[in-house]
PDB file of N, CA and C in Angstrom:
ATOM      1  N   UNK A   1     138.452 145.844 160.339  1.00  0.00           N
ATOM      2  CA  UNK A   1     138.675 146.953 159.444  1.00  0.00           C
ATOM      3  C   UNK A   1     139.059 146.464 158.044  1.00  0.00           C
ATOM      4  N   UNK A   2     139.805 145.153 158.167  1.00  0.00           N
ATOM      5  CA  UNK A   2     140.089 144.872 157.076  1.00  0.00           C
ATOM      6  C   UNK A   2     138.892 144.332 155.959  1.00  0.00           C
ATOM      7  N   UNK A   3     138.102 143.842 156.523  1.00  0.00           N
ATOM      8  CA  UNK A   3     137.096 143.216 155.857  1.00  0.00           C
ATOM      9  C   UNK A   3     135.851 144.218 155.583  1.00  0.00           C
ATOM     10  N   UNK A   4     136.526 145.694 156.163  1.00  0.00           N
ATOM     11  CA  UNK A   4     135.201 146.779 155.747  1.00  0.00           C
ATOM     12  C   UNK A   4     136.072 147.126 153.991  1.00  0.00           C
ATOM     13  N   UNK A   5     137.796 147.365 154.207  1.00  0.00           N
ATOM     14  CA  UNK A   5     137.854 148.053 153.319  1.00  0.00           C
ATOM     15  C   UNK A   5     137.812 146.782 152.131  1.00  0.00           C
ATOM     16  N   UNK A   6     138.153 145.605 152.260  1.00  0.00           N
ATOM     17  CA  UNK A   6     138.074 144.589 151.427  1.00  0.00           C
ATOM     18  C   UNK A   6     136.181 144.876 150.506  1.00  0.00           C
ATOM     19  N   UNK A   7     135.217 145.114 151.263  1.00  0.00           N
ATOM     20  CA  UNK A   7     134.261 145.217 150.723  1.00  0.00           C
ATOM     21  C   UNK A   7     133.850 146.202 150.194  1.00  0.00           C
ATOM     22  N   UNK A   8     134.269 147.660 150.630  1.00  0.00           N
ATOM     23  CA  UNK A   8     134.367 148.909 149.826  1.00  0.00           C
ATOM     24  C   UNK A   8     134.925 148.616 148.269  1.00  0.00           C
ATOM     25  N   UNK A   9     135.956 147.549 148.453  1.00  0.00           N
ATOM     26  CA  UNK A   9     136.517 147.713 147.032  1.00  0.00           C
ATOM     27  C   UNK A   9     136.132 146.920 146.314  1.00  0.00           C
ATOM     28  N   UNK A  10     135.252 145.989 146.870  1.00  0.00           N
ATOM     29  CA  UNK A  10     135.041 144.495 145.985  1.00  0.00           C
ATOM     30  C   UNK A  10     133.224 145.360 145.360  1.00  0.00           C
ATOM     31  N   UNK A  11     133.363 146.232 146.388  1.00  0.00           N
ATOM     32  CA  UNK A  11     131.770 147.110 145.652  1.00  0.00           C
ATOM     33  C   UNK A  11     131.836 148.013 144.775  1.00  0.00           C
ATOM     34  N   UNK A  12     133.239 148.519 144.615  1.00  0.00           N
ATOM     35  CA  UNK A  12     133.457 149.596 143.660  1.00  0.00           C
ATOM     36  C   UNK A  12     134.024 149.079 142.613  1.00  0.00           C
ATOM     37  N   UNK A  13     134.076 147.572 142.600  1.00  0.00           N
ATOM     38  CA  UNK A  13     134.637 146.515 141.413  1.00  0.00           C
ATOM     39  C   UNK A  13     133.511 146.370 140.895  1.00  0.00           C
ATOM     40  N   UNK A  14     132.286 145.902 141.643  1.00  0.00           N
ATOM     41  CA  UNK A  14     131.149 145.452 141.275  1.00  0.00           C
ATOM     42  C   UNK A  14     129.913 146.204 140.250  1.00  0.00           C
ATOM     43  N   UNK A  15     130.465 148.120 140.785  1.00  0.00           N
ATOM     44  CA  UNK A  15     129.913 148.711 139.912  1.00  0.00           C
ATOM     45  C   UNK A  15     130.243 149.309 138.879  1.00  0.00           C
ATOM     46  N   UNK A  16     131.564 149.155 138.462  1.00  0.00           N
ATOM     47  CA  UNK A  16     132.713 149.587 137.173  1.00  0.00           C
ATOM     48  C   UNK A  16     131.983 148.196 136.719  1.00  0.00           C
ATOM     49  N   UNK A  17     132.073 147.333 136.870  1.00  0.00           N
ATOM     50  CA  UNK A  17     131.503 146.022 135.950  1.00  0.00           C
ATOM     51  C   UNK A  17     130.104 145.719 135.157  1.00  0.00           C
ATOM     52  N   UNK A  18     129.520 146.558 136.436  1.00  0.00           N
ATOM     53  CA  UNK A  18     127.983 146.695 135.910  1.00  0.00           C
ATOM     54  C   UNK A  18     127.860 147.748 135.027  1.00  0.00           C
ATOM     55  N   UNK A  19     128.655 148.931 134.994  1.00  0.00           N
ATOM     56  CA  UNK A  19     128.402 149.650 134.236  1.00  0.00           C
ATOM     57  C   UNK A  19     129.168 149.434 132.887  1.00  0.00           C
ATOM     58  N   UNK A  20     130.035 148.407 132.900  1.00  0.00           N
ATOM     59  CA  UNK A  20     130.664 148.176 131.759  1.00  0.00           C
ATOM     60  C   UNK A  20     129.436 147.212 130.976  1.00  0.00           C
ATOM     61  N   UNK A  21     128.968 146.469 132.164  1.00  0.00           N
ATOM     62  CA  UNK A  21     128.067 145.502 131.022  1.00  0.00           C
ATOM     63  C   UNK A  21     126.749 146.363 130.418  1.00  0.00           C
ATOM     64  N   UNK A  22     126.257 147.347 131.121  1.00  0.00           N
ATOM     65  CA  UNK A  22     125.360 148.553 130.587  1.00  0.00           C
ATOM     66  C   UNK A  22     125.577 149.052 129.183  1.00  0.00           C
ATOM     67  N   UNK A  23     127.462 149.110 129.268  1.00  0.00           N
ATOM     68  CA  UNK A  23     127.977 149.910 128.107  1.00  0.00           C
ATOM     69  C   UNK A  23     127.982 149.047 127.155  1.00  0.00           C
ATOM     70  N   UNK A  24     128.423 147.710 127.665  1.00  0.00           N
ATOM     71  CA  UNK A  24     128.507 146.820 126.052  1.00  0.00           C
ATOM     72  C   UNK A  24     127.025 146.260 126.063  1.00  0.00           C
ATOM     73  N   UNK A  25     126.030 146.308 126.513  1.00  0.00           N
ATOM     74  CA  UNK A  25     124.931 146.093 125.954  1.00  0.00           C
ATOM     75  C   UNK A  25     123.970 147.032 125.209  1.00  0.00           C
ATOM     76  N   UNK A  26     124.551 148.153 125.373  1.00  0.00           N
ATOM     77  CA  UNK A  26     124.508 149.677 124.331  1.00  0.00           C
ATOM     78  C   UNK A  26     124.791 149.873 123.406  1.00  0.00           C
ATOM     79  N   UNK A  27     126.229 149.111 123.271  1.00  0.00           N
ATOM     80  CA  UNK A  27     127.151 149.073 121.992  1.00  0.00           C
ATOM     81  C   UNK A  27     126.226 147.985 121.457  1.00  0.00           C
ATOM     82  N   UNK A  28     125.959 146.680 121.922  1.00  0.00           N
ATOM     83  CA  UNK A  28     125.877 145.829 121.319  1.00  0.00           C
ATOM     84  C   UNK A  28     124.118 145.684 120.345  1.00  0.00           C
ATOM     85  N   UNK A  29     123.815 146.981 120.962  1.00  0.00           N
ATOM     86  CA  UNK A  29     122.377 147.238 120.296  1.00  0.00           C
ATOM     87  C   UNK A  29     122.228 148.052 119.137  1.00  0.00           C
ATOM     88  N   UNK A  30     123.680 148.752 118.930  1.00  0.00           N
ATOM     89  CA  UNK A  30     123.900 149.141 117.974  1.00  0.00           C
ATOM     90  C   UNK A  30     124.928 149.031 116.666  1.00  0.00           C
ATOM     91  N   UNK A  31     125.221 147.570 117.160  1.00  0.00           N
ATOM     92  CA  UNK A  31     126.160 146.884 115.985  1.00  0.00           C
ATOM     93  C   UNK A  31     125.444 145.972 115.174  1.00  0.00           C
ATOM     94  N   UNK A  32     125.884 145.889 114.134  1.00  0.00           N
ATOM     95  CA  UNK A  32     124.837 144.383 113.427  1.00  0.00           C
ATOM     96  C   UNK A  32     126.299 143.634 112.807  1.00  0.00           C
ATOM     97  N   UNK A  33     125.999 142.503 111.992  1.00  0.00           N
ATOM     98  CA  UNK A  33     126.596 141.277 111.688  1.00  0.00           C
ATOM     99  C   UNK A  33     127.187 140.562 112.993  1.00  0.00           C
ATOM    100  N   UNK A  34     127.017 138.837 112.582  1.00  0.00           N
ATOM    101  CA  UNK A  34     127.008 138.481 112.984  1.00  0.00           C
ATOM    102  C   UNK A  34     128.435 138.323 114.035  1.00  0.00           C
ATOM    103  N   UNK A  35     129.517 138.571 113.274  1.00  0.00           N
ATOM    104  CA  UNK A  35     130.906 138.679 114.150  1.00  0.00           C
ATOM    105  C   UNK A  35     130.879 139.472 115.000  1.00  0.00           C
ATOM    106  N   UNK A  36     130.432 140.724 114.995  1.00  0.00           N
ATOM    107  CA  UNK A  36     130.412 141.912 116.055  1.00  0.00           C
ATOM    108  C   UNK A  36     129.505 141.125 117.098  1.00  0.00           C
ATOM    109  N   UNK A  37     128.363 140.323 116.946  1.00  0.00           N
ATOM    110  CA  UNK A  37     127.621 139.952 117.540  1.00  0.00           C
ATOM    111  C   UNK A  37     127.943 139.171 118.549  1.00  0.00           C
ATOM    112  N   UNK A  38     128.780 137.861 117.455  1.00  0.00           N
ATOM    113  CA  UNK A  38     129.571 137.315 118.722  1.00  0.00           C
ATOM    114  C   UNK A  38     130.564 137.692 119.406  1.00  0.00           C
ATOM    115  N   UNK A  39     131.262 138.709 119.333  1.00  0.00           N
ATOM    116  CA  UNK A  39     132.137 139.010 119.726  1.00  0.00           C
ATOM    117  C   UNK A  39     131.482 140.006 121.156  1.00  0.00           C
ATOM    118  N   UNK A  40     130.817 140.788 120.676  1.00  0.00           N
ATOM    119  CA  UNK A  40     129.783 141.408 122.166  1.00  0.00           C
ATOM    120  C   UNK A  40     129.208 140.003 123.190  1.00  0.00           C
ATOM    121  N   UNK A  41     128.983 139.527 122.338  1.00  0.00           N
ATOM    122  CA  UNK A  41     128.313 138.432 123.826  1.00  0.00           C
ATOM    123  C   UNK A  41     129.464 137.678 124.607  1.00  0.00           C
ATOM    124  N   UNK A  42     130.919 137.585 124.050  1.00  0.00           N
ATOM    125  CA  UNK A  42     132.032 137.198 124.301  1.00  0.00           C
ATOM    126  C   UNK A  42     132.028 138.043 125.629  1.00  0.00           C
ATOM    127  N   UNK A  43     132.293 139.089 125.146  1.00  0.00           N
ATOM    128  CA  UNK A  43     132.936 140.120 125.887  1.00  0.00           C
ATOM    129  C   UNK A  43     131.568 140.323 127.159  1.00  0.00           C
ATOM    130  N   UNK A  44     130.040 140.114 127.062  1.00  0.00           N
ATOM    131  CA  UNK A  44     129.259 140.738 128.266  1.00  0.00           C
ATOM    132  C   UNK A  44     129.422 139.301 128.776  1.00  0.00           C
ATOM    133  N   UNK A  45     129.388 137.910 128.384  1.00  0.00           N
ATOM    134  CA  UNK A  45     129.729 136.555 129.191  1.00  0.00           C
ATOM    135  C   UNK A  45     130.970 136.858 130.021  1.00  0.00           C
ATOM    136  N   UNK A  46     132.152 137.454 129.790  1.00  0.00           N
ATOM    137  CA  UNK A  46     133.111 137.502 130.279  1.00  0.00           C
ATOM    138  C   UNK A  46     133.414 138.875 131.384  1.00  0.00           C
ATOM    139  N   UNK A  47     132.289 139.358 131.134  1.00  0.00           N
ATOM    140  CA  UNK A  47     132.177 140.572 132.071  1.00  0.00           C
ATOM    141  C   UNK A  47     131.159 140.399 133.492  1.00  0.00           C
ATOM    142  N   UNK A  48     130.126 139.358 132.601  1.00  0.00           N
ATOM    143  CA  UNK A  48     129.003 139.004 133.579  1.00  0.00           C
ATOM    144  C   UNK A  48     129.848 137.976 134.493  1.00  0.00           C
ATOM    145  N   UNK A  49     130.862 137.041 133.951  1.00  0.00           N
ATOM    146  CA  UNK A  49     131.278 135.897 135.056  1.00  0.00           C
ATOM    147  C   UNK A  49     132.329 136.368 135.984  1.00  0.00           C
ATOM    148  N   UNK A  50     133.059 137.992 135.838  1.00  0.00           N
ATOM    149  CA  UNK A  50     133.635 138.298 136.507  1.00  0.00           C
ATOM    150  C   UNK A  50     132.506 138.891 138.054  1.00  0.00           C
ATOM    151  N   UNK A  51     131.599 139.476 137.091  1.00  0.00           N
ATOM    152  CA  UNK A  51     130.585 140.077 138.278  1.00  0.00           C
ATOM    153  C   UNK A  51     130.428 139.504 138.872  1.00  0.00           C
ATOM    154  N   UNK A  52     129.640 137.772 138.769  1.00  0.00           N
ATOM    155  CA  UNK A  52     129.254 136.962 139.625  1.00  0.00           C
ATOM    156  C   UNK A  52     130.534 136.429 140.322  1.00  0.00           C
ATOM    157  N   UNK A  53     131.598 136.550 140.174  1.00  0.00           N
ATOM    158  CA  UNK A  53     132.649 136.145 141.076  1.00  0.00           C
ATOM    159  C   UNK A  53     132.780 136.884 142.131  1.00  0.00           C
ATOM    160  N   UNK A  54     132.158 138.403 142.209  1.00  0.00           N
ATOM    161  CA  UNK A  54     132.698 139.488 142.863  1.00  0.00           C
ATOM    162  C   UNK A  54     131.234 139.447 143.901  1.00  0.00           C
ATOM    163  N   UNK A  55     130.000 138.995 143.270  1.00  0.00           N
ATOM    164  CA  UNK A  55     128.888 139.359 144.126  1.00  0.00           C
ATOM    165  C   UNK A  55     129.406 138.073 144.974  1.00  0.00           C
ATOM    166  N   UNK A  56     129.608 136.584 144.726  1.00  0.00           N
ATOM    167  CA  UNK A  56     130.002 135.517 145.480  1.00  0.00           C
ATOM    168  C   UNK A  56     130.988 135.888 146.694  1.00  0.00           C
ATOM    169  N   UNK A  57     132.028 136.616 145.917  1.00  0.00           N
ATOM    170  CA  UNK A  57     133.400 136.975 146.880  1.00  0.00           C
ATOM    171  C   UNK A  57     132.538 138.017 148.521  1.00  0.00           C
ATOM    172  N   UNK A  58     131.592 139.052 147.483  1.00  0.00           N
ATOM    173  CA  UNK A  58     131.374 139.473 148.362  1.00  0.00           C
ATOM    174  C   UNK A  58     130.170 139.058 149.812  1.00  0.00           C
ATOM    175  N   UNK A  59     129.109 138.620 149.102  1.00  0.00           N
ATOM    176  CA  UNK A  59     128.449 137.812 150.099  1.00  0.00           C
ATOM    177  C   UNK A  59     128.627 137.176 150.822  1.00  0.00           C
ATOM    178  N   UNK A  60     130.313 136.402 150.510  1.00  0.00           N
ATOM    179  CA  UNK A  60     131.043 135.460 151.305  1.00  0.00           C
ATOM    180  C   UNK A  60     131.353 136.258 152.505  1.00  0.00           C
ATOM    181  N   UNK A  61     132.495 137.434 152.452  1.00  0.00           N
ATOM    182  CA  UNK A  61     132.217 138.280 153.545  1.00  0.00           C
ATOM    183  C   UNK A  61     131.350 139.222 154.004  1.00  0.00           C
ATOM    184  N   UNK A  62     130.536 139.361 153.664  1.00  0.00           N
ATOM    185  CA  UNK A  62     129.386 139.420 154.296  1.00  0.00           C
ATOM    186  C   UNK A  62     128.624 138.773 155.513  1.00  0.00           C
ATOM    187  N   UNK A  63     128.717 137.493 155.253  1.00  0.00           N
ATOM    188  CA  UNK A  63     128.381 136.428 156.000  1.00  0.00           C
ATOM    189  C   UNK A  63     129.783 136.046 157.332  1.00  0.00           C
ATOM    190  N   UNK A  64     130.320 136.752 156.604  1.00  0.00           N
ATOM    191  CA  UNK A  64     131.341 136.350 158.391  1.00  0.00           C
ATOM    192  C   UNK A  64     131.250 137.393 159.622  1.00  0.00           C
TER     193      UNK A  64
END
């Protein structure tokens, strides 16, 4: 049971994240100069490496 609700939540992490990176790649299509620029790719690198921690975490249990 524990490892159902562990994955309910590691999936409802997974899609607040995705939809955050949706949002800052929305924003980021509608900002220009170059600081805003880097500063969006800051922020979707740091959003994308949380995701891939969470799809890892979760596949991991998955597999047990």
């Amino acid at each position: 049971m524990a490892d159902t609700e562990a994955l309910a939540e590691i999936e409802q992490r997974i899609a607040i994240l995705r939809d955050n990176l949706r949002q800052l790649v929305e924003q980021a299509a509608g900002y220009s100069g170059a600081e805003d620029e880097e500063r969006n790719a800051d922020r979707i690198a740091d959003q994308q490496a949380k995701l891939d921690a969470l799809v890892k975490e979760r596949d991991a249990l998955l597999k047990k």
